[in-house]
Protein backbone atom coordinates (compact mmCIF):
# COMPACT_ATOMS: atom_id res chain seq x y z
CA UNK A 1 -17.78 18.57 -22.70
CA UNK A 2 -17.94 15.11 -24.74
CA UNK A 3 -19.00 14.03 -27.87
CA UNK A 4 -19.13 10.85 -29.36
CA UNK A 5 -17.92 9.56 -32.83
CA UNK A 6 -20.19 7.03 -34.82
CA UNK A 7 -19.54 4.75 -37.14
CA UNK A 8 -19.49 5.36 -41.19
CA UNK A 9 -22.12 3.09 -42.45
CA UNK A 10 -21.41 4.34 -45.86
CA UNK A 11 -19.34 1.40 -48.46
CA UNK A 12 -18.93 2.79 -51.14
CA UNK A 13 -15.59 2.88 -53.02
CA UNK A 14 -12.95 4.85 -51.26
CA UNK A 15 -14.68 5.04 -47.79
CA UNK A 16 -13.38 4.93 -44.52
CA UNK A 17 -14.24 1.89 -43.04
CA UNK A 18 -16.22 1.29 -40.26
CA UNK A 19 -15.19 3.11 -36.76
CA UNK A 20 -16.41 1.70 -33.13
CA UNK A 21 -18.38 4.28 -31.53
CA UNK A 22 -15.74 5.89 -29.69
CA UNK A 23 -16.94 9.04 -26.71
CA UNK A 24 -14.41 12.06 -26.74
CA UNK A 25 -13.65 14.04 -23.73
CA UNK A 26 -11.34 16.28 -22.12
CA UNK A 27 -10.79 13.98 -19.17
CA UNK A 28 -9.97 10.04 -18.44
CA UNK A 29 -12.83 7.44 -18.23
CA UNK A 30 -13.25 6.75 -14.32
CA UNK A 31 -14.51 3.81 -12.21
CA UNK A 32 -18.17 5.05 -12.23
CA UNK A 33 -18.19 6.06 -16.39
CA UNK A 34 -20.47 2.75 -16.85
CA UNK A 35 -20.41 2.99 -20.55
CA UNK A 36 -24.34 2.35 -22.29
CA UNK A 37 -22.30 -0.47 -24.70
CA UNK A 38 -19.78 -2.39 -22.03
CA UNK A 39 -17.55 -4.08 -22.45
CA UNK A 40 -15.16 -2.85 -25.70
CA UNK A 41 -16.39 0.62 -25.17
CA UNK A 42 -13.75 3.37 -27.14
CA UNK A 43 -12.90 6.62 -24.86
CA UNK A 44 -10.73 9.53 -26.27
CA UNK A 45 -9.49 12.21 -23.93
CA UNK A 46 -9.05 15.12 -26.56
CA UNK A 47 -6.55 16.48 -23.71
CA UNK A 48 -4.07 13.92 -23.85
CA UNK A 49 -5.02 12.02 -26.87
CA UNK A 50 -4.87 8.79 -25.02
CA UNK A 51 -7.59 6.14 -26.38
CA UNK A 52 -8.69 4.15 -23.68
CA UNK A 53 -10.80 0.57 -24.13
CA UNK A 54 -13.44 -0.39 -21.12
CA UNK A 55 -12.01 -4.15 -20.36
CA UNK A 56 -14.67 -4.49 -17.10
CA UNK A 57 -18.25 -2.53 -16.96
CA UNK A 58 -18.88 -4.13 -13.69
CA UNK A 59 -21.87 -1.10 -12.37
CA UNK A 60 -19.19 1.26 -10.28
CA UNK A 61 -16.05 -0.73 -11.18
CA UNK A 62 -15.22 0.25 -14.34
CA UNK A 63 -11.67 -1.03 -15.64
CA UNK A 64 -10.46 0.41 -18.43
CA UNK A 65 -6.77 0.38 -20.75
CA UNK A 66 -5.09 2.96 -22.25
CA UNK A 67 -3.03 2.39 -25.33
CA UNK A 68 -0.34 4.55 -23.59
CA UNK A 69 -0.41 3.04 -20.24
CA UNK A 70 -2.94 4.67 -18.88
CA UNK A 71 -5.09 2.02 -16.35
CA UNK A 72 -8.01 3.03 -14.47
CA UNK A 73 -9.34 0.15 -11.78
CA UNK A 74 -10.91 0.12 -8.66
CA UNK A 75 -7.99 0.10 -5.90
CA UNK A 76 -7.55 -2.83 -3.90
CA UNK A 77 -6.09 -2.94 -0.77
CA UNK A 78 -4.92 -6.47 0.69
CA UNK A 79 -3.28 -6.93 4.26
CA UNK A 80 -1.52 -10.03 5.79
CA UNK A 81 -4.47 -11.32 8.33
CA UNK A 82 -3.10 -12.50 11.68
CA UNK A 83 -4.86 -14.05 14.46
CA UNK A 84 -2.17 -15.20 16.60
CA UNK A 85 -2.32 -17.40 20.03
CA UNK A 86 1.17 -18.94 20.79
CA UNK A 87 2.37 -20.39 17.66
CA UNK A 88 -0.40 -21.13 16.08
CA UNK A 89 -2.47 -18.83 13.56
CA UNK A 90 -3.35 -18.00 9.84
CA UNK A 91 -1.31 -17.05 7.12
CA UNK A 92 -4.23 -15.66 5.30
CA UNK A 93 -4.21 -12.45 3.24
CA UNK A 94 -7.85 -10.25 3.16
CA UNK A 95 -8.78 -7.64 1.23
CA UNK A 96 -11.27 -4.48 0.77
CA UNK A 97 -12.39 -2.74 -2.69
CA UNK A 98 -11.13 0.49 -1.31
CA UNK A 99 -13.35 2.75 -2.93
CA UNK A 100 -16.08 1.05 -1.80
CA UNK A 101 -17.28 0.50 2.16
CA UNK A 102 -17.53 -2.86 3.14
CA UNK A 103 -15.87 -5.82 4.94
CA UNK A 104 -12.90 -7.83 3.98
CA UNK A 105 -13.06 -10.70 1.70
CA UNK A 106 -10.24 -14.11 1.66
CA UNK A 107 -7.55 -13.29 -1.05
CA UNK A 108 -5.46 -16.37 -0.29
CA UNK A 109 -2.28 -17.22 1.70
CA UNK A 110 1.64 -16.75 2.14
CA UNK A 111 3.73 -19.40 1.98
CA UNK A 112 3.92 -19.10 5.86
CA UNK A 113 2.71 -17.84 8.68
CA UNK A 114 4.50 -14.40 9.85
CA UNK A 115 3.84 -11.06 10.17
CA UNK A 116 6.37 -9.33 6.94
CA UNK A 117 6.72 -5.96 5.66
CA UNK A 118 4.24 -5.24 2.45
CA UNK A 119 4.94 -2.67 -0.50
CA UNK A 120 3.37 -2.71 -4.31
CA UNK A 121 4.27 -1.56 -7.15
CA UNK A 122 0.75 0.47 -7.19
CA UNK A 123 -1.48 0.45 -10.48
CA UNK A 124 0.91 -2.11 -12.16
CA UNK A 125 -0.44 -4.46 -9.31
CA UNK A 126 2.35 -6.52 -8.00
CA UNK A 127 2.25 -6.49 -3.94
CA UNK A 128 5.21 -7.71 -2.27
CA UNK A 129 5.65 -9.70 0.96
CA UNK A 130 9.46 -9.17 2.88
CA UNK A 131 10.54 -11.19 5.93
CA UNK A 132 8.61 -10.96 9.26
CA UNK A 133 8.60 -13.54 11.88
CA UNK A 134 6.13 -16.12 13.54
CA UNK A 135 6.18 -15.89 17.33
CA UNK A 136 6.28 -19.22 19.80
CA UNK A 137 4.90 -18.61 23.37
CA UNK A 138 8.59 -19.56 24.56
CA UNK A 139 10.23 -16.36 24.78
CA UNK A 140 13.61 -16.35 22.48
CA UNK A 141 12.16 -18.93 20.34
CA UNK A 142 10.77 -16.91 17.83
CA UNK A 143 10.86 -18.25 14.35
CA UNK A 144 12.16 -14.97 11.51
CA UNK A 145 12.24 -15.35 7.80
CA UNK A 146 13.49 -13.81 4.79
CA UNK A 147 11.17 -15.20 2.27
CA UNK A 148 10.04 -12.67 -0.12
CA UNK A 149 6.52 -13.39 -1.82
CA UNK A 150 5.05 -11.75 -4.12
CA UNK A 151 0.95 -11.55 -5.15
CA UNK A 152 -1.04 -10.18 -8.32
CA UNK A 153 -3.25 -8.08 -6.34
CA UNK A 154 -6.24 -7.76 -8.93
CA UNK A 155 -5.95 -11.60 -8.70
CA UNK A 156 -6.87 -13.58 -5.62
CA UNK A 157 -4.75 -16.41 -4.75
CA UNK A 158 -1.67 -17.89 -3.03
CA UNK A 159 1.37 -15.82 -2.67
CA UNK A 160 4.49 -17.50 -5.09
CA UNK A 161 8.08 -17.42 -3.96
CA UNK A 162 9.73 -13.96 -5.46
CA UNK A 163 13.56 -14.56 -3.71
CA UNK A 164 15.31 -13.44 -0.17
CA UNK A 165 16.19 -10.31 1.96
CA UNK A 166 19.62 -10.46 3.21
CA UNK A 167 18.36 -11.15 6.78
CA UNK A 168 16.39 -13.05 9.09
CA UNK A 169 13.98 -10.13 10.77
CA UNK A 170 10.91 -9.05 11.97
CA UNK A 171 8.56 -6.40 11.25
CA UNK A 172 11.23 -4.97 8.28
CA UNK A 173 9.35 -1.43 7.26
CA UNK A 174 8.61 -2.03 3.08
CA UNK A 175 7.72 1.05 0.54
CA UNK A 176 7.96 1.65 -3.49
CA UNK A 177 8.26 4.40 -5.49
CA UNK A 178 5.22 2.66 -7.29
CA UNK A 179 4.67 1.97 -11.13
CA UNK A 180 8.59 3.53 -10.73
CA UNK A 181 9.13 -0.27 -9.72
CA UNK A 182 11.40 -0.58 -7.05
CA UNK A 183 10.76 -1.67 -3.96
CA UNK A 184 12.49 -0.91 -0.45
CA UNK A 185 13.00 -3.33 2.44
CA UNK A 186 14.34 -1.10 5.33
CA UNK A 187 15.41 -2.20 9.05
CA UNK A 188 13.68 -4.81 11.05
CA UNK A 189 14.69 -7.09 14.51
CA UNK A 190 17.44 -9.36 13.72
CA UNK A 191 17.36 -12.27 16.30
CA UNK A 192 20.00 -10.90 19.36
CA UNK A 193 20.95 -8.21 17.26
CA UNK A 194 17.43 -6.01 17.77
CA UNK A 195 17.02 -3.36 15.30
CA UNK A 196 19.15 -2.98 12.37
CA UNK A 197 20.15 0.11 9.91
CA UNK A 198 19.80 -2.10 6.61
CA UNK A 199 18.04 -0.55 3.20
CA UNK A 200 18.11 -2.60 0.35
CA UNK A 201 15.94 -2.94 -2.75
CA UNK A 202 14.13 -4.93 -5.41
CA UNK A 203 12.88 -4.92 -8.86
CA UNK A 204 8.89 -5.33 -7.93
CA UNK A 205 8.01 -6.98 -11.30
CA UNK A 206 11.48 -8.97 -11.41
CA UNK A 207 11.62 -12.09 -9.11
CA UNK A 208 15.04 -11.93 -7.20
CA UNK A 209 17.12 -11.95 -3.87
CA UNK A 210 17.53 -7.82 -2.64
CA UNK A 211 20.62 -5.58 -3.29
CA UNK A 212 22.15 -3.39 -0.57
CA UNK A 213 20.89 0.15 -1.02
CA UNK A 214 22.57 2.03 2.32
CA UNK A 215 21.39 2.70 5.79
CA UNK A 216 18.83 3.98 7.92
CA UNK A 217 20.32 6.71 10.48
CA UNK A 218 20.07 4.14 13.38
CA UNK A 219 18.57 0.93 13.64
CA UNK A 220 15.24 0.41 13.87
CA UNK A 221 12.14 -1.91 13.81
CA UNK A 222 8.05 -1.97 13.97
CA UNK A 223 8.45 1.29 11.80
CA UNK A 224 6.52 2.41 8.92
CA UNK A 225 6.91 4.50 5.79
CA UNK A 226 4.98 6.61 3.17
CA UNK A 227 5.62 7.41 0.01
CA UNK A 228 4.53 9.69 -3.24
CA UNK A 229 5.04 7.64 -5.69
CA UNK A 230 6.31 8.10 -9.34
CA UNK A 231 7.94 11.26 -7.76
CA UNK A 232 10.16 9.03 -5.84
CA UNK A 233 11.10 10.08 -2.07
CA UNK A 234 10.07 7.94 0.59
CA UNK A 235 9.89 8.60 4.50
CA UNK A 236 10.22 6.61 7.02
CA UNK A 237 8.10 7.52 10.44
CA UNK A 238 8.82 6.17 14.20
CA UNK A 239 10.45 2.36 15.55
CA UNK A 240 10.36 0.99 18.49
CA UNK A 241 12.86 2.53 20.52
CA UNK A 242 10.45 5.79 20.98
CA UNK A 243 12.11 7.42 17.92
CA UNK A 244 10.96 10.93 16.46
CA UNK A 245 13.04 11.13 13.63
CA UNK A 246 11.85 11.32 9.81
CA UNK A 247 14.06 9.99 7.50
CA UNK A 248 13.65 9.80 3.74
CA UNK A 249 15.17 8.37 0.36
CA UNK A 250 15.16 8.67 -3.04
CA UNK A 251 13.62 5.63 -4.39
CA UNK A 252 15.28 5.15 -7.31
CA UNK A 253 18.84 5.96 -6.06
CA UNK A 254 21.14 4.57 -3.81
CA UNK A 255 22.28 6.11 -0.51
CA UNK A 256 21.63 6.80 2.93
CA UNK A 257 18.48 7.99 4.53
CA UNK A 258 18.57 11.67 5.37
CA UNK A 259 16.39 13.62 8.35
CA UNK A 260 13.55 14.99 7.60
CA UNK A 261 12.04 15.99 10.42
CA UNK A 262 10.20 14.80 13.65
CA UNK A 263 6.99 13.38 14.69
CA UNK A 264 4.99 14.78 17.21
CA UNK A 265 5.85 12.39 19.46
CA UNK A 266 7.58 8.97 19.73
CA UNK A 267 5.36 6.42 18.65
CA UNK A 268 6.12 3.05 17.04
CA UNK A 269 3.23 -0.13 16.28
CA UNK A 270 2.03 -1.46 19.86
CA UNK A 271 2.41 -5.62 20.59
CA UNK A 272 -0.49 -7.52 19.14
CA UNK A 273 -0.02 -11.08 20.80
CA UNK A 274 3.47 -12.08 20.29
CA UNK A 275 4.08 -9.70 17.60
CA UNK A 276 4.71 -6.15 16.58
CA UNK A 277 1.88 -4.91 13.60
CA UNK A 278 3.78 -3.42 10.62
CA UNK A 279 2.39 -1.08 7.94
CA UNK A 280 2.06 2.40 9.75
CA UNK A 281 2.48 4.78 7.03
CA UNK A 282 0.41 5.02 3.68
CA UNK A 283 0.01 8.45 1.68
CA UNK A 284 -1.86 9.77 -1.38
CA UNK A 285 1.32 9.70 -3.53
CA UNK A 286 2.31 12.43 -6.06
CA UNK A 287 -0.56 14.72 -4.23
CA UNK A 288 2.55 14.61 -1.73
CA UNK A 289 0.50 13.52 1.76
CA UNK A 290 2.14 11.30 3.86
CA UNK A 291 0.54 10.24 7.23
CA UNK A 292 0.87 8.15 10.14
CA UNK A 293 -2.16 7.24 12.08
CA UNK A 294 -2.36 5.60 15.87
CA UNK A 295 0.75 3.96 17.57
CA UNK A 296 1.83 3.08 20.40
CA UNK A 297 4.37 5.21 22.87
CA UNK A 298 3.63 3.86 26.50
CA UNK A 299 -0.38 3.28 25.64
CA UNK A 300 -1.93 3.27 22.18
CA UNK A 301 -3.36 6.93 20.63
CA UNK A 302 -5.94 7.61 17.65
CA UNK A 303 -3.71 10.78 16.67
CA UNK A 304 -3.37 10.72 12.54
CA UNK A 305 -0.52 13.00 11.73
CA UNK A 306 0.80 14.41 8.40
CA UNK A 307 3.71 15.10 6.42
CA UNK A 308 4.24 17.15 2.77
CA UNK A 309 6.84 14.21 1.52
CA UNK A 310 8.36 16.89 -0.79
CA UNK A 311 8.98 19.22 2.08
CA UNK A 312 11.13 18.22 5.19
CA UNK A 313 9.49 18.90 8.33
CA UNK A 314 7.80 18.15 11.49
CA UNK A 315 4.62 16.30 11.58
CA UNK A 316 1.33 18.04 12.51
CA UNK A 317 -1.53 16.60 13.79
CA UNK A 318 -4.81 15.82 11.38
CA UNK A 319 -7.22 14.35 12.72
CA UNK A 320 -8.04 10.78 14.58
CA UNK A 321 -8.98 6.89 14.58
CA UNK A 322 -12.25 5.81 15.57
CA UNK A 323 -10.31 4.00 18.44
CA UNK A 324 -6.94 4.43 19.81
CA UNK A 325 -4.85 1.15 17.83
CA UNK A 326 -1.96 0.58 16.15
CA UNK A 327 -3.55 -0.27 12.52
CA UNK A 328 -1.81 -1.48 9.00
CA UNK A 329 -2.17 0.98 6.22
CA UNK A 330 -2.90 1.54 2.43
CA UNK A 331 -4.39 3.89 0.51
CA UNK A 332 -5.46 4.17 -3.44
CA UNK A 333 -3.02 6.69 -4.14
CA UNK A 334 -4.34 10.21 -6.00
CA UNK A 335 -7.70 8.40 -5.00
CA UNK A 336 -6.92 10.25 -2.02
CA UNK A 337 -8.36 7.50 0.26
CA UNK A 338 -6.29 5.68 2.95
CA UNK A 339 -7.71 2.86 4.74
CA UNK A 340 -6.67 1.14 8.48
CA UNK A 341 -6.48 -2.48 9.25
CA UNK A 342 -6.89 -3.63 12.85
CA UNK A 343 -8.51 -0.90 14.63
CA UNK A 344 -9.71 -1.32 18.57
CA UNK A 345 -11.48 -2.46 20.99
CA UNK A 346 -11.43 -5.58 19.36
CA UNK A 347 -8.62 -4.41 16.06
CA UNK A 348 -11.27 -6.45 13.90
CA UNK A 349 -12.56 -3.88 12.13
CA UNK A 350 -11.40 -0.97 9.52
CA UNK A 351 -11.68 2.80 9.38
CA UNK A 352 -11.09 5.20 6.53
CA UNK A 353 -10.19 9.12 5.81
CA UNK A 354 -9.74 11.56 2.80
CA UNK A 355 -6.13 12.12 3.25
CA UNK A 356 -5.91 15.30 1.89
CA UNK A 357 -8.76 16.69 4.52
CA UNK A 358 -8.44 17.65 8.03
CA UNK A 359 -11.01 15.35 9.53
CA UNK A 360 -11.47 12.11 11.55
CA UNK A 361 -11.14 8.81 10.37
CA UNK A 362 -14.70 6.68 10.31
CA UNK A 363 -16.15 2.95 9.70
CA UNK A 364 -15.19 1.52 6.55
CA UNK A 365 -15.79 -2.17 7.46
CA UNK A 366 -14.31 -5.28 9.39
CA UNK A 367 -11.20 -7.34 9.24
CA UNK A 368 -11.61 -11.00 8.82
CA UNK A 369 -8.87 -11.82 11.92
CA UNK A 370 -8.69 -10.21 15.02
CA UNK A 371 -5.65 -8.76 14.26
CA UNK A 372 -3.99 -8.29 10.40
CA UNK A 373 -0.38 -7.21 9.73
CA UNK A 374 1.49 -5.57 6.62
CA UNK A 375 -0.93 -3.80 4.15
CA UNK A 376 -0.48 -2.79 0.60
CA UNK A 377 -2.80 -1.56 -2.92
CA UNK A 378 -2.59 -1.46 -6.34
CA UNK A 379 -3.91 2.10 -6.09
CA UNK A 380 -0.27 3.90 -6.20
CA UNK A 381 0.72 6.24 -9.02
């Protein structure tokens, strides 16, 4: 039930001076409220007593502020888009209003071209950008970095410098513990070295160089990871090397990663050009669904699996892709929503799933590139 609150027109002495209309309710404003006054609109939810102000009444796309921290915004999901032939390319970043179908739009750029790991830190809206490499059609002569950038992801526009991971490698699995801030670079291909054990960790909303955290059971590379959020464990699913295992963290800790379980079976992210894809994991956060869709382990599959993140375990099978592919994943958090980059026969265009249902993935929209690497959203609580 809601009610509204009008203002006091009356001026005499000792009155309580005018109030905004303000609407009470037992719930939060959502994306879809569209308020009858716009812009400035007053919201009480009599539950929690937050007051929340409408900052957007775009039709559908409602923004709006609460004075406790509350934010409610359409969740946008951005991924790094790749189209890759020798070493030429894009650096180009896309992205999709992901409660809404459609195709991707042009964000802006990186400061290079590569294919990194990409993690957020959710509905505060900082998405992060960590190493990668750019291949060269001379085999060996692979270019890695370990430039950090970092993007305002309700803003388009160019990445900005944020600092360094500690080494030069490819297709380094990223994940948060969302608005909990920090930010996890794990393993990745270290020129001659192949995959490494490394974890280390930033401040998302701090610029800066990473700081060790501990180690992976084994070293690993074109991996993925999912997360719940505020509630702070993250897993980390496959690597090339036809690896099972689960592993997980605790975000906000320091330590090494401890099994959780195993996937159905070995997968990893399949070769897309020169490159590996990264960004196969996404979840809907403190509702405690992780899953891994597609992969590659001797041909591509369309198999979406799960996980409970708060429960170690074995994956089990949900549903599928539209197309077998290895595709980059987000999600808008408790919006229970995950979307895929790069899906086949052309890994152009996008599917999309309820995570918390047992069903098949289906068209959401297209890429802008042929192929797209590292995903991430501001949708993460």
């Amino acid at each position: 039930m809601s009610g509204v609150i009008s203002d006091n027109t009356v001026r005499s002495s000792g009155a309580v001076a005018p109030l905004t209309s303000a609407t009470l309710d037992a719930s939060d404003p959502t994306i879809d409220t569209n308020p009858t006054n716009g812009i400035g609109t007053k919201w009480i939810n009599t539950t929690s007593g937050e007051i929340f102000i409408c900052a957007d009444a775009t039709t559908d796309n409602n923004k709006w502020t609460g004075q406790e921290g509350g934010y409610i915004a359409p969740s946008r999901g951005v991924s790094q888009a790749t189209s890759i032939s020798g070493a030429s390319g894009t650096n180009a970043i896309q992205f999709v209003e992901i409660d809404t179908l459609g195709n991707a739009q042009d964000f802006g750029d990186l400061s290079q071209l590569r294919k990194p790991g990409a993690t957020s830190n959710g509905t505060t809206g900082r998405g992060v950008f960590m190493g990668g490499n750019r291949p060269d059609p001379t085999p060996g002569d692979d270019v890695y970095s370990n430039v950090i950038d970092y993007i305002t992801i309700d803003t388009a526009g160019d990445a900005t410098d944020f600092g360094d991971i500690s080494q030069l490698a490819a297709t380094p699995c990223c994940s948060s513990n969302g608005p909990g801030d920090r930010g996890l670079r794990a393993g990745g291909g270290v020129k001659d070295v192949g995959g490494v054990n490394t974890i280390e960790y930033i401040t998302i909303s701090t610029p800066g160089n990473t700081t060790d955290f501990g180690d992976l059971g084994t070293g690993r590379y074109a991996f993925g990871a999912s997360s719940n959020g505020t509630n702070d464990r993250c897993v980390f699913w496959g690597g090339i090397g036809e690896q099972r295992t689960i592993e997980y963290v605790t975000v906000s800790s320091t330590g090494n990663a401890v099994d959780f379980g195993d996937e159905l079976w070995a997968t990893h992210l399949a070769p897309t050009g020169y490159n590996w894809n990264v960004g196969d994991g996404t979840s809907n956060g403190p509702l405690e669904r992780g899953i891994h869709a597609g992969g590659n382990s001797a041909i591509e599959t369309n198999i979406i699996q799960y996980i409970t993140i708060n429960t170690p375990g074995d994956s089990v099978q949900i549903g599928n892709l539209t197309n077998a592919s290895s595709p980059s994943h987000t999600s808008n958090g408790i919006g229970d929503r995950a979307v895929f980059f790069g899906i086949n026969p052309s890994k152009g265009t996008i599917d999309y799933m309820t995570i918390s249902s047992s069903a098949n993935a289906a068209d959401f929209g297209d890429c802008l590139f042929d192929e797209t690497g590292a995903a991430c959203s501001n949708g993460m609580t």
